[in-house]
N, C-alpha and C. Protein backbone atom coordinates (compact mmCIF):
# COMPACT_ATOMS: atom_id res chain seq x y z
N UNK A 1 -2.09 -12.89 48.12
CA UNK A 1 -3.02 -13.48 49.05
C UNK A 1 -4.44 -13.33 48.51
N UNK A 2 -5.12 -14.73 48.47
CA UNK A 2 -6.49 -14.22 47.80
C UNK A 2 -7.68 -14.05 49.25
N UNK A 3 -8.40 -13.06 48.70
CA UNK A 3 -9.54 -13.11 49.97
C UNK A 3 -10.92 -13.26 49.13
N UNK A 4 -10.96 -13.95 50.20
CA UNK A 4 -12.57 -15.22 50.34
C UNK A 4 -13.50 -13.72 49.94
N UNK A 5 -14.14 -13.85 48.81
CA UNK A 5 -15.47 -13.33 48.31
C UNK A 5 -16.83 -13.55 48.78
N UNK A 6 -17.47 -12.96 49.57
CA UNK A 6 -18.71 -13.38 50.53
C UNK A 6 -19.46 -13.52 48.84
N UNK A 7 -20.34 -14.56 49.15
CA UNK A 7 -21.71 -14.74 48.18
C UNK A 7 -22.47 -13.69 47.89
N UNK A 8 -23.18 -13.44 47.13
CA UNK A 8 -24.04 -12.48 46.58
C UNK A 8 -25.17 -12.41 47.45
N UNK A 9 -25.33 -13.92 47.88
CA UNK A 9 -27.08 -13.86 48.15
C UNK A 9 -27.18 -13.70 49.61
N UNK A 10 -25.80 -14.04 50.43
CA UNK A 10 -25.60 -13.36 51.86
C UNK A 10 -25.67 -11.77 51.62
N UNK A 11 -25.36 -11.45 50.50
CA UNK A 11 -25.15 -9.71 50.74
C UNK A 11 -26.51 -9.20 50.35
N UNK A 12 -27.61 -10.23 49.79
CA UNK A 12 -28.65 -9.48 49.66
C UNK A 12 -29.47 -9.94 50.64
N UNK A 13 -29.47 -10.52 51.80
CA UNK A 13 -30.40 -10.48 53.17
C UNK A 13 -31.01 -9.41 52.91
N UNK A 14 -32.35 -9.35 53.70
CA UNK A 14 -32.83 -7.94 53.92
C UNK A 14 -33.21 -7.45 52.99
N UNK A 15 -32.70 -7.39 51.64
CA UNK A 15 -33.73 -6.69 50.51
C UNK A 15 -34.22 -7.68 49.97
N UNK A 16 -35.82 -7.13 49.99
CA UNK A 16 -37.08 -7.99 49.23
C UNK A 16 -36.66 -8.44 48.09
N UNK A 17 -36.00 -7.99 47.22
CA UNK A 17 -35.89 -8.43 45.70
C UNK A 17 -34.47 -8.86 45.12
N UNK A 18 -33.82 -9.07 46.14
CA UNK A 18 -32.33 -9.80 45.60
C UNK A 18 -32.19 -9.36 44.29
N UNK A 19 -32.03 -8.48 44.12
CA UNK A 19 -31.17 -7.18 42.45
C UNK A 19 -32.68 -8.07 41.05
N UNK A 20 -33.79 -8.20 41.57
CA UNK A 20 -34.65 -8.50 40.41
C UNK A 20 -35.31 -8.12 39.98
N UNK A 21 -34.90 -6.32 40.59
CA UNK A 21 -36.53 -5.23 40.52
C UNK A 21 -37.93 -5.64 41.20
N UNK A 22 -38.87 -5.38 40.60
CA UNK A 22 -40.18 -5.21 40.82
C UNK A 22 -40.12 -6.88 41.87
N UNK A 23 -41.09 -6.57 42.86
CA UNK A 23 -41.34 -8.27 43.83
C UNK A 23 -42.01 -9.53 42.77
N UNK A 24 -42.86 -8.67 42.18
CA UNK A 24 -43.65 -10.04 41.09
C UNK A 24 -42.25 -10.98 40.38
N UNK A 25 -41.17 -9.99 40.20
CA UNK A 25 -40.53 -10.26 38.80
C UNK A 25 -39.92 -11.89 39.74
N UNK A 26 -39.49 -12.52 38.50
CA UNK A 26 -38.85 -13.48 38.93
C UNK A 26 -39.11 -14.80 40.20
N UNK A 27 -40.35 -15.03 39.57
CA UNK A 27 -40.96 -15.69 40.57
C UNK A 27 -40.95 -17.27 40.35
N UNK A 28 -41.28 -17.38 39.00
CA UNK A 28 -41.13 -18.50 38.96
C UNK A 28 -41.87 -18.91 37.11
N UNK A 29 -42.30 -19.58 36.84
CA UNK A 29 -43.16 -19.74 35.57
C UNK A 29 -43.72 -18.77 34.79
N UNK A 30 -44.34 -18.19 35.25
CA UNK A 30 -45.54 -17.11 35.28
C UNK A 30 -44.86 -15.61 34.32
N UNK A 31 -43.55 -16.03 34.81
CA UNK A 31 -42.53 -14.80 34.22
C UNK A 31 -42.45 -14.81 32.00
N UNK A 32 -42.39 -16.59 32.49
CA UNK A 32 -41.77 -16.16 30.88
C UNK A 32 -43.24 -17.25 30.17
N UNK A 33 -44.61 -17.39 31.02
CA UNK A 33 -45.49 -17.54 30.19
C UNK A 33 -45.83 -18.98 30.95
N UNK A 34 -45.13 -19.63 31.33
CA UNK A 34 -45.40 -20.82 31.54
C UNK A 34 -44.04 -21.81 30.98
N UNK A 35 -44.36 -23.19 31.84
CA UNK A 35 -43.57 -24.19 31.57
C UNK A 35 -44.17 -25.10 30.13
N UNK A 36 -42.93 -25.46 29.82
CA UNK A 36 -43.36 -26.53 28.56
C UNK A 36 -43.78 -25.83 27.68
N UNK A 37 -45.41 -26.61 27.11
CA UNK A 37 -46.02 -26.39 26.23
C UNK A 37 -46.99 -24.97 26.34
N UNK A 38 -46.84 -24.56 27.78
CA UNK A 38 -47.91 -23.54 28.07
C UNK A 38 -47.80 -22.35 27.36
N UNK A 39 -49.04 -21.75 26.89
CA UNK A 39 -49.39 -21.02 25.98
C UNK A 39 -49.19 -20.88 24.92
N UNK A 40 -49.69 -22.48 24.45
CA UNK A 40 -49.49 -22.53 23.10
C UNK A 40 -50.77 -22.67 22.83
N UNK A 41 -51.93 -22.31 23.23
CA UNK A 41 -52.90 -22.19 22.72
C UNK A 41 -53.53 -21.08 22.20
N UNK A 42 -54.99 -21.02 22.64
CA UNK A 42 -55.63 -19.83 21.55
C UNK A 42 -55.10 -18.42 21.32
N UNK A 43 -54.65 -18.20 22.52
CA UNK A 43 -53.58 -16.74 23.10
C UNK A 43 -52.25 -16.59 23.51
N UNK A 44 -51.78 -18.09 23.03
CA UNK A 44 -50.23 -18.26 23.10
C UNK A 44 -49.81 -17.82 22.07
N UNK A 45 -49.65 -16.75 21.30
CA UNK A 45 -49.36 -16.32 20.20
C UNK A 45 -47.54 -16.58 19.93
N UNK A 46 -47.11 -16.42 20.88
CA UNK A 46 -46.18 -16.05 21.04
C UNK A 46 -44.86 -17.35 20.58
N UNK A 47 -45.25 -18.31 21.19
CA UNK A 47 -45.09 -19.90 21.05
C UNK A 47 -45.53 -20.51 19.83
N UNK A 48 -46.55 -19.77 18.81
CA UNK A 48 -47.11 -20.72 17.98
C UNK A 48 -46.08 -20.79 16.50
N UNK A 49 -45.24 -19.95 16.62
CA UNK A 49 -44.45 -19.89 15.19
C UNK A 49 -43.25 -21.36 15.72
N UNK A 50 -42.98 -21.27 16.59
CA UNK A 50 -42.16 -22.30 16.65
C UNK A 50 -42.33 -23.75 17.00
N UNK A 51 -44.02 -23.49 16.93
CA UNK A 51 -44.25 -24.83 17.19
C UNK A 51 -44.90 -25.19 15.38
N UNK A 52 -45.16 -23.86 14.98
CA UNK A 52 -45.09 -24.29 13.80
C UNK A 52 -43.98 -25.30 12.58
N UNK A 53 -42.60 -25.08 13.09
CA UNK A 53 -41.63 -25.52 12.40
C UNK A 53 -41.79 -26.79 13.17
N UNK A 54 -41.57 -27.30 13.97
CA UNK A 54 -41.15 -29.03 14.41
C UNK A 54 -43.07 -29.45 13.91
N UNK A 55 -42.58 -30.83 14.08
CA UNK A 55 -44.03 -31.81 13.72
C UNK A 55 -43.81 -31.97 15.31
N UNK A 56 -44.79 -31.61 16.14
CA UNK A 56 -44.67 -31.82 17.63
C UNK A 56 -46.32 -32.27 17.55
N UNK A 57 -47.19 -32.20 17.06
CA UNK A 57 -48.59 -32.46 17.31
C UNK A 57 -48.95 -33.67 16.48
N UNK A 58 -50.04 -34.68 16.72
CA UNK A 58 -50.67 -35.61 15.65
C UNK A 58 -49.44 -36.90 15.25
N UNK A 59 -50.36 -37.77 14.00
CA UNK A 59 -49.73 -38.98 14.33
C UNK A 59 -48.52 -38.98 13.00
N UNK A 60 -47.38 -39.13 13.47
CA UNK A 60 -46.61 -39.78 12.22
C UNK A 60 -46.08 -40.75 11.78
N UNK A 61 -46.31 -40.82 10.46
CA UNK A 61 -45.65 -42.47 9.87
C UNK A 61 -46.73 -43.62 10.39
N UNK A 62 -46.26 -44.71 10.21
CA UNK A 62 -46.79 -45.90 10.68
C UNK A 62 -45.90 -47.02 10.66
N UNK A 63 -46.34 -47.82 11.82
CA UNK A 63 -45.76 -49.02 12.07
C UNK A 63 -46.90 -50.17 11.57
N UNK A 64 -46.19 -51.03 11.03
CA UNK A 64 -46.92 -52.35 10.91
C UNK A 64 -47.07 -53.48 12.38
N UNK A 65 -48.47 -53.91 12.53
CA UNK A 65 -48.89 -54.22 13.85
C UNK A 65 -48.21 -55.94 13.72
N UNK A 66 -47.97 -56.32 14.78
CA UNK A 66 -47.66 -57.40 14.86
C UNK A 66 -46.08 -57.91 14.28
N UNK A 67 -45.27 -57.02 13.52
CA UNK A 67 -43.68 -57.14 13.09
C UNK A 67 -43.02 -57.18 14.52
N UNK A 68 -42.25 -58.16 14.35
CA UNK A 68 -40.93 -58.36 15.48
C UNK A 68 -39.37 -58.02 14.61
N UNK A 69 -38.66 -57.63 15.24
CA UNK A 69 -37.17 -57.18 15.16
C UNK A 69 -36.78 -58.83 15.15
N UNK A 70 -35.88 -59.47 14.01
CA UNK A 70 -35.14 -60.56 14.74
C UNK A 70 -33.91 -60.56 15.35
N UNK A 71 -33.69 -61.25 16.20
CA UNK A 71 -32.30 -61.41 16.88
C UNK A 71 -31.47 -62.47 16.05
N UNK A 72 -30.48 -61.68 15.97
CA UNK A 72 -29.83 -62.23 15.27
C UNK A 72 -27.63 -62.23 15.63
N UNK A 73 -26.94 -63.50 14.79
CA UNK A 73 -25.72 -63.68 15.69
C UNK A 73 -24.80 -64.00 14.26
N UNK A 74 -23.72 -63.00 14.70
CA UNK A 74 -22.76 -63.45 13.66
C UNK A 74 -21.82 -64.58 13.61
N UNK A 75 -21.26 -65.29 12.85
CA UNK A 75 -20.79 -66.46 13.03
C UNK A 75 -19.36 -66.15 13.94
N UNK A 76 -18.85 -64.91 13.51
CA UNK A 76 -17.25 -64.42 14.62
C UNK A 76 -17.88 -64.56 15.97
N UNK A 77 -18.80 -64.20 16.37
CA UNK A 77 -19.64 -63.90 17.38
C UNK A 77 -19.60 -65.15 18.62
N UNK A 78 -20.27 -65.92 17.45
CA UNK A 78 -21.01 -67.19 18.02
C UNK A 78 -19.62 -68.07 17.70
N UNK A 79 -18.26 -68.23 17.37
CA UNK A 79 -17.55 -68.86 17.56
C UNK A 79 -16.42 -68.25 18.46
N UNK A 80 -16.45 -67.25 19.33
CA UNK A 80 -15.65 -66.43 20.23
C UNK A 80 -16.37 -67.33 21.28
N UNK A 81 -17.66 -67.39 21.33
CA UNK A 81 -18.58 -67.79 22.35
C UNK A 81 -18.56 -69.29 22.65
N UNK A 82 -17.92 -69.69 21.63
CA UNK A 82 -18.32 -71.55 21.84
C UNK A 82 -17.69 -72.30 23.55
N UNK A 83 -16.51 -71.50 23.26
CA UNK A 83 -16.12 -72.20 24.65
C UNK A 83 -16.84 -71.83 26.40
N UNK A 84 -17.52 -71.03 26.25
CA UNK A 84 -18.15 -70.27 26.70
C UNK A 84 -19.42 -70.81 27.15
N UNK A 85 -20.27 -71.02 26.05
CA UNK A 85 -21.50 -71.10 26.22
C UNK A 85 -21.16 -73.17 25.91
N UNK A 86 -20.09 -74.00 25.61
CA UNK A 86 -20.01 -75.30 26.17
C UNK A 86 -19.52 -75.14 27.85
N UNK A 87 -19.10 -74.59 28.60
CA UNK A 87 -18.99 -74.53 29.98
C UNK A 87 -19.99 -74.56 30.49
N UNK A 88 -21.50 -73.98 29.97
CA UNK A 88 -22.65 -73.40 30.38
C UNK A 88 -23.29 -74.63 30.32
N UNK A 89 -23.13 -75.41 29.03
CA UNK A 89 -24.15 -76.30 29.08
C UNK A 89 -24.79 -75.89 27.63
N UNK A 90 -24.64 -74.86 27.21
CA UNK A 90 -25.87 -74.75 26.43
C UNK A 90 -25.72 -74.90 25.09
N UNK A 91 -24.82 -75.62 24.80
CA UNK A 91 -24.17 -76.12 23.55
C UNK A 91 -23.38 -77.49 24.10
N UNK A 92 -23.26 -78.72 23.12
CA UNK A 92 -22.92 -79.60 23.29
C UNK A 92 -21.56 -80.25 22.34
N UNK A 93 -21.22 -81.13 22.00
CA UNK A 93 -19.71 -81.20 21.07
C UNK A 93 -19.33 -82.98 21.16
N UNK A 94 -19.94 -83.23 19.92
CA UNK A 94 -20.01 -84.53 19.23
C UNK A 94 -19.01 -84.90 18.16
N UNK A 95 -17.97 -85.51 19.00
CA UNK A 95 -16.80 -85.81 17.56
C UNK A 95 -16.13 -84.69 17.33
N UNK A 96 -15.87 -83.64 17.83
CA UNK A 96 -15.03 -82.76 17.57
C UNK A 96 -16.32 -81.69 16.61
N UNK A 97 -17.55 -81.90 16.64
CA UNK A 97 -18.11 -80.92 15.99
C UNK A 97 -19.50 -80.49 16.88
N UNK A 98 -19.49 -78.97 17.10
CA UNK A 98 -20.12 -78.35 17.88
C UNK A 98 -21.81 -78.27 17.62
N UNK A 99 -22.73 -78.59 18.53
CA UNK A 99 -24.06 -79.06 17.89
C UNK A 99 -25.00 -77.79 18.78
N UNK A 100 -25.09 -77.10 18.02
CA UNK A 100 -25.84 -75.51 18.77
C UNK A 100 -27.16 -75.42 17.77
N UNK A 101 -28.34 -75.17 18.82
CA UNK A 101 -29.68 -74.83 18.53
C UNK A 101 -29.68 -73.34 19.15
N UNK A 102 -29.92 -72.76 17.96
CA UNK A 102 -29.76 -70.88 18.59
C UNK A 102 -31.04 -70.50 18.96
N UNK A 103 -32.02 -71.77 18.14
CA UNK A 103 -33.64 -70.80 19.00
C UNK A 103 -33.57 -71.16 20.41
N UNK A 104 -32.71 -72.02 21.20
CA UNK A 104 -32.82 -72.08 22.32
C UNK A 104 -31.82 -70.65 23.39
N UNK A 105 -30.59 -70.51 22.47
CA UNK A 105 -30.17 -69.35 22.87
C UNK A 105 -30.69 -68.08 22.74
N UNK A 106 -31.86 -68.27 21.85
CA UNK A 106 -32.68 -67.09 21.96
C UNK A 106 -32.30 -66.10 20.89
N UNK A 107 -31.47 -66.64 19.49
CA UNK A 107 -31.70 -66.02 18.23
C UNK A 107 -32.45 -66.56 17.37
N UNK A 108 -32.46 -66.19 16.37
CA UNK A 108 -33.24 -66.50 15.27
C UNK A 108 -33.44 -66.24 13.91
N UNK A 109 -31.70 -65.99 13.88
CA UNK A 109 -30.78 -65.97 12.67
C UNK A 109 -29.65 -65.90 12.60
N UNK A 110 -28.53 -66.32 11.57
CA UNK A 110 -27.65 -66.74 11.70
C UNK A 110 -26.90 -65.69 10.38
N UNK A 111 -26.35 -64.52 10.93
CA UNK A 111 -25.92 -63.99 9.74
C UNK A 111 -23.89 -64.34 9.04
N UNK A 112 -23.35 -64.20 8.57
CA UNK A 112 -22.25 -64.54 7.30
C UNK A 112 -21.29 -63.80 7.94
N UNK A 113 -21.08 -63.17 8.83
CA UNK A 113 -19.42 -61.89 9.28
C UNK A 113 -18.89 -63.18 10.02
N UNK A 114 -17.50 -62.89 9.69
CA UNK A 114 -16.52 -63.96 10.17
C UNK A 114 -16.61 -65.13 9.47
N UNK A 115 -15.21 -65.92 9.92
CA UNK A 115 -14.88 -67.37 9.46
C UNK A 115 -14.87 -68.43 10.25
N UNK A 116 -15.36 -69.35 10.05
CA UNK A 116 -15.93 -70.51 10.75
C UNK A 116 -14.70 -70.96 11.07
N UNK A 117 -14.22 -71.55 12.47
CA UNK A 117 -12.31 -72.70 12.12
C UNK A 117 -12.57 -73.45 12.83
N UNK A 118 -13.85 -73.38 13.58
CA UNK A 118 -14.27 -75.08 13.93
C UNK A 118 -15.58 -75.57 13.54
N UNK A 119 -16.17 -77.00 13.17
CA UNK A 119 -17.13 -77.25 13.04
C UNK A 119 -18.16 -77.56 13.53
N UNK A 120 -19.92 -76.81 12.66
CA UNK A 120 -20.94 -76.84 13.82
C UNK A 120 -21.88 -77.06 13.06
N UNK A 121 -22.76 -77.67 13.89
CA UNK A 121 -24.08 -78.15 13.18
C UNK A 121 -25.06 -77.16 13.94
N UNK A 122 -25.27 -76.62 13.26
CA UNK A 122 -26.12 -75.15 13.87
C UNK A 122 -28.01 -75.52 13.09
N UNK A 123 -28.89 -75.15 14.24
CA UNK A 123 -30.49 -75.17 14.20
C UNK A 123 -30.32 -74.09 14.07
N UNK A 124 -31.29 -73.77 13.21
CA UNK A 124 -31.57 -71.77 13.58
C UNK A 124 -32.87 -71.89 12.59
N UNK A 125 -33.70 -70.82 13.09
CA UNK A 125 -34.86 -70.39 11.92
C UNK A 125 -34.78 -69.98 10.72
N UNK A 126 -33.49 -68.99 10.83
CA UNK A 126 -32.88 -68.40 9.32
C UNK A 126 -32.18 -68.29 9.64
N UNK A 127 -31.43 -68.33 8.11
CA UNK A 127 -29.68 -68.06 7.99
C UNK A 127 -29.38 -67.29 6.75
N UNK A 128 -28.37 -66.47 6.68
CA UNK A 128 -28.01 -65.80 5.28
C UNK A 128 -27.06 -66.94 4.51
N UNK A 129 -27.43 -66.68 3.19
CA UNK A 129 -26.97 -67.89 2.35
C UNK A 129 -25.40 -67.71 2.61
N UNK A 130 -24.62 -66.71 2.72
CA UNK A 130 -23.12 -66.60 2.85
C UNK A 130 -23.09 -67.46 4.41
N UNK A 131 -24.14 -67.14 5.56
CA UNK A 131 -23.69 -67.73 6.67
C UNK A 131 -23.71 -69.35 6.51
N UNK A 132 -24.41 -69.97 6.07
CA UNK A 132 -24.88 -71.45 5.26
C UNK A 132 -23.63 -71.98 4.36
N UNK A 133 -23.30 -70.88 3.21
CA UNK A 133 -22.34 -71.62 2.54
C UNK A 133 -20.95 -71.40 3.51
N UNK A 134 -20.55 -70.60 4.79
CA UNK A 134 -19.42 -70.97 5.17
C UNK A 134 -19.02 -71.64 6.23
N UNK A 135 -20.02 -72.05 7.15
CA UNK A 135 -20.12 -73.37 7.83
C UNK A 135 -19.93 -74.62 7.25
N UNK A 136 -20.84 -74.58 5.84
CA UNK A 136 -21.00 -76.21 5.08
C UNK A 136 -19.14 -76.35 4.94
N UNK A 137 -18.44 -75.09 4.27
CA UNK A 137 -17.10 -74.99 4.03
C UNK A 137 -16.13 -75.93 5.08
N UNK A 138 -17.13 -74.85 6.36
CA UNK A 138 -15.52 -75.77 7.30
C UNK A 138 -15.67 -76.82 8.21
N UNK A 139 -16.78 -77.67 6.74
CA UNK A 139 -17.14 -79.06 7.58
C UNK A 139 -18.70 -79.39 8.55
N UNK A 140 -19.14 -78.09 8.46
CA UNK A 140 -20.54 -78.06 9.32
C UNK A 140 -21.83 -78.15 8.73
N UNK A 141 -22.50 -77.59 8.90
CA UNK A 141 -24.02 -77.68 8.53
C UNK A 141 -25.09 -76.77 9.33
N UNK A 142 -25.87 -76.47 9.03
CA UNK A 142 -26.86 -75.25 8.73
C UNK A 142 -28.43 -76.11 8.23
N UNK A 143 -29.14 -76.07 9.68
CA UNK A 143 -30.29 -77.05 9.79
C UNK A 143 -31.77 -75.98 9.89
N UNK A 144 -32.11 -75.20 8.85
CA UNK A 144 -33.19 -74.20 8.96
C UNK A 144 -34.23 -74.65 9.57
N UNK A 145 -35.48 -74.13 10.58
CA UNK A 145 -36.33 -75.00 11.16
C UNK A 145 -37.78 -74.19 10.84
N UNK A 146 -37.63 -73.13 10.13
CA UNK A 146 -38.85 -72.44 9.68
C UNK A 146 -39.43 -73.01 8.51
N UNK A 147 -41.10 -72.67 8.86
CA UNK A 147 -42.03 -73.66 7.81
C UNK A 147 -41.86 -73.01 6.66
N UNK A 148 -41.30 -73.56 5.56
CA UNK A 148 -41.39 -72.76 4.16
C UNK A 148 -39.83 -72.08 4.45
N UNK A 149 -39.01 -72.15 4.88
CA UNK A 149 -37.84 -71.69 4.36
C UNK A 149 -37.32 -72.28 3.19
N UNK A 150 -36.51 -71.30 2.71
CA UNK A 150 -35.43 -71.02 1.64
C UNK A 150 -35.28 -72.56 0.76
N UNK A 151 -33.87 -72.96 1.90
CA UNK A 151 -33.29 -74.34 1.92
C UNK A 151 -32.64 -74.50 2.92
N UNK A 152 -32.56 -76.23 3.39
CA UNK A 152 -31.87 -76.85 4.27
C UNK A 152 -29.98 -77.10 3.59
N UNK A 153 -29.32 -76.71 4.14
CA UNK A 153 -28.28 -77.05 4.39
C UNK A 153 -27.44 -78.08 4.61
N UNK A 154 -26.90 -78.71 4.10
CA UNK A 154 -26.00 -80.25 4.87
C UNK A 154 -25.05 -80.59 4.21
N UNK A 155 -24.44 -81.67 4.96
CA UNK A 155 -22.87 -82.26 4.53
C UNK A 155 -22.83 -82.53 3.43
């Protein structure tokens, strides 16, 4: 038979210091110096060796101002999706060949993973030359729309 164990902190009613010694002790912050970063200054001695090891202060590295991340879609990707995004509307299908503008889907590159098994005439800003040569393969085309790209693509 097990019996119910009263709590600790019911059994310490009544005494000032619930088993923590002295009343100051255990109060709150103040005990072990402060929260966070506190006393890491002129007389935080104590804190300063370990703030010595991490880079926690000042600026590091640099970013270049004005770089964007591109979005970008693999061809397995974007042909899982075809039936999908023709229900939507947002792709259209001329003759049995699929006519997708991806800056409107909101990429803005067209990378080479996977195999094309239906045909598409794909807009895009960029494309990787493997994604280009395996569309042209299975009948499609690859229409770059950036000023000064590479090369245009076609039948």
């Amino acid at each position: 038979m097990t019996i119910n164990k009263r709590k600790k902190n019911t059994r310490q009613r009544g005494k000032t210091t619930h088993g923590w010694g002295a009343r100051k002790k255990h109060r709150g912050s103040g005990n072990r110096g402060g929260k966070g970063n506190a006393g890491s200054s002129k007389r935080g001695d104590a804190k300063k060796p370990s703030f010595w090891k991490t880079r926690r202060f000042g600026k590091h590295g640099f970013k270049i101002p004005g770089k964007r991340q591109s979005k970008a879609i693999n061809i397995a990707s974007l042909e899982v999706r075809l039936n999908a995004l023709q229900e939507e509307g947002a792709i259209t299908q001329k003759d049995g060949t699929f006519v997708i503008d991806l800056g409107k889907l909101g990429y803005d590159k067209l990378l080479g993973t996977g195999i094309p098994k239906s045909r598409m005439m794909i807009t895009v800003s960029s494309a990787s030359v493997s994604a280009a040569e395996k569309v042209k393969s299975a009948g499609g085309s690859v229409t770059l729309t950036r000023v000064g790209s590479e090369e245009q693509t076609g039948q």
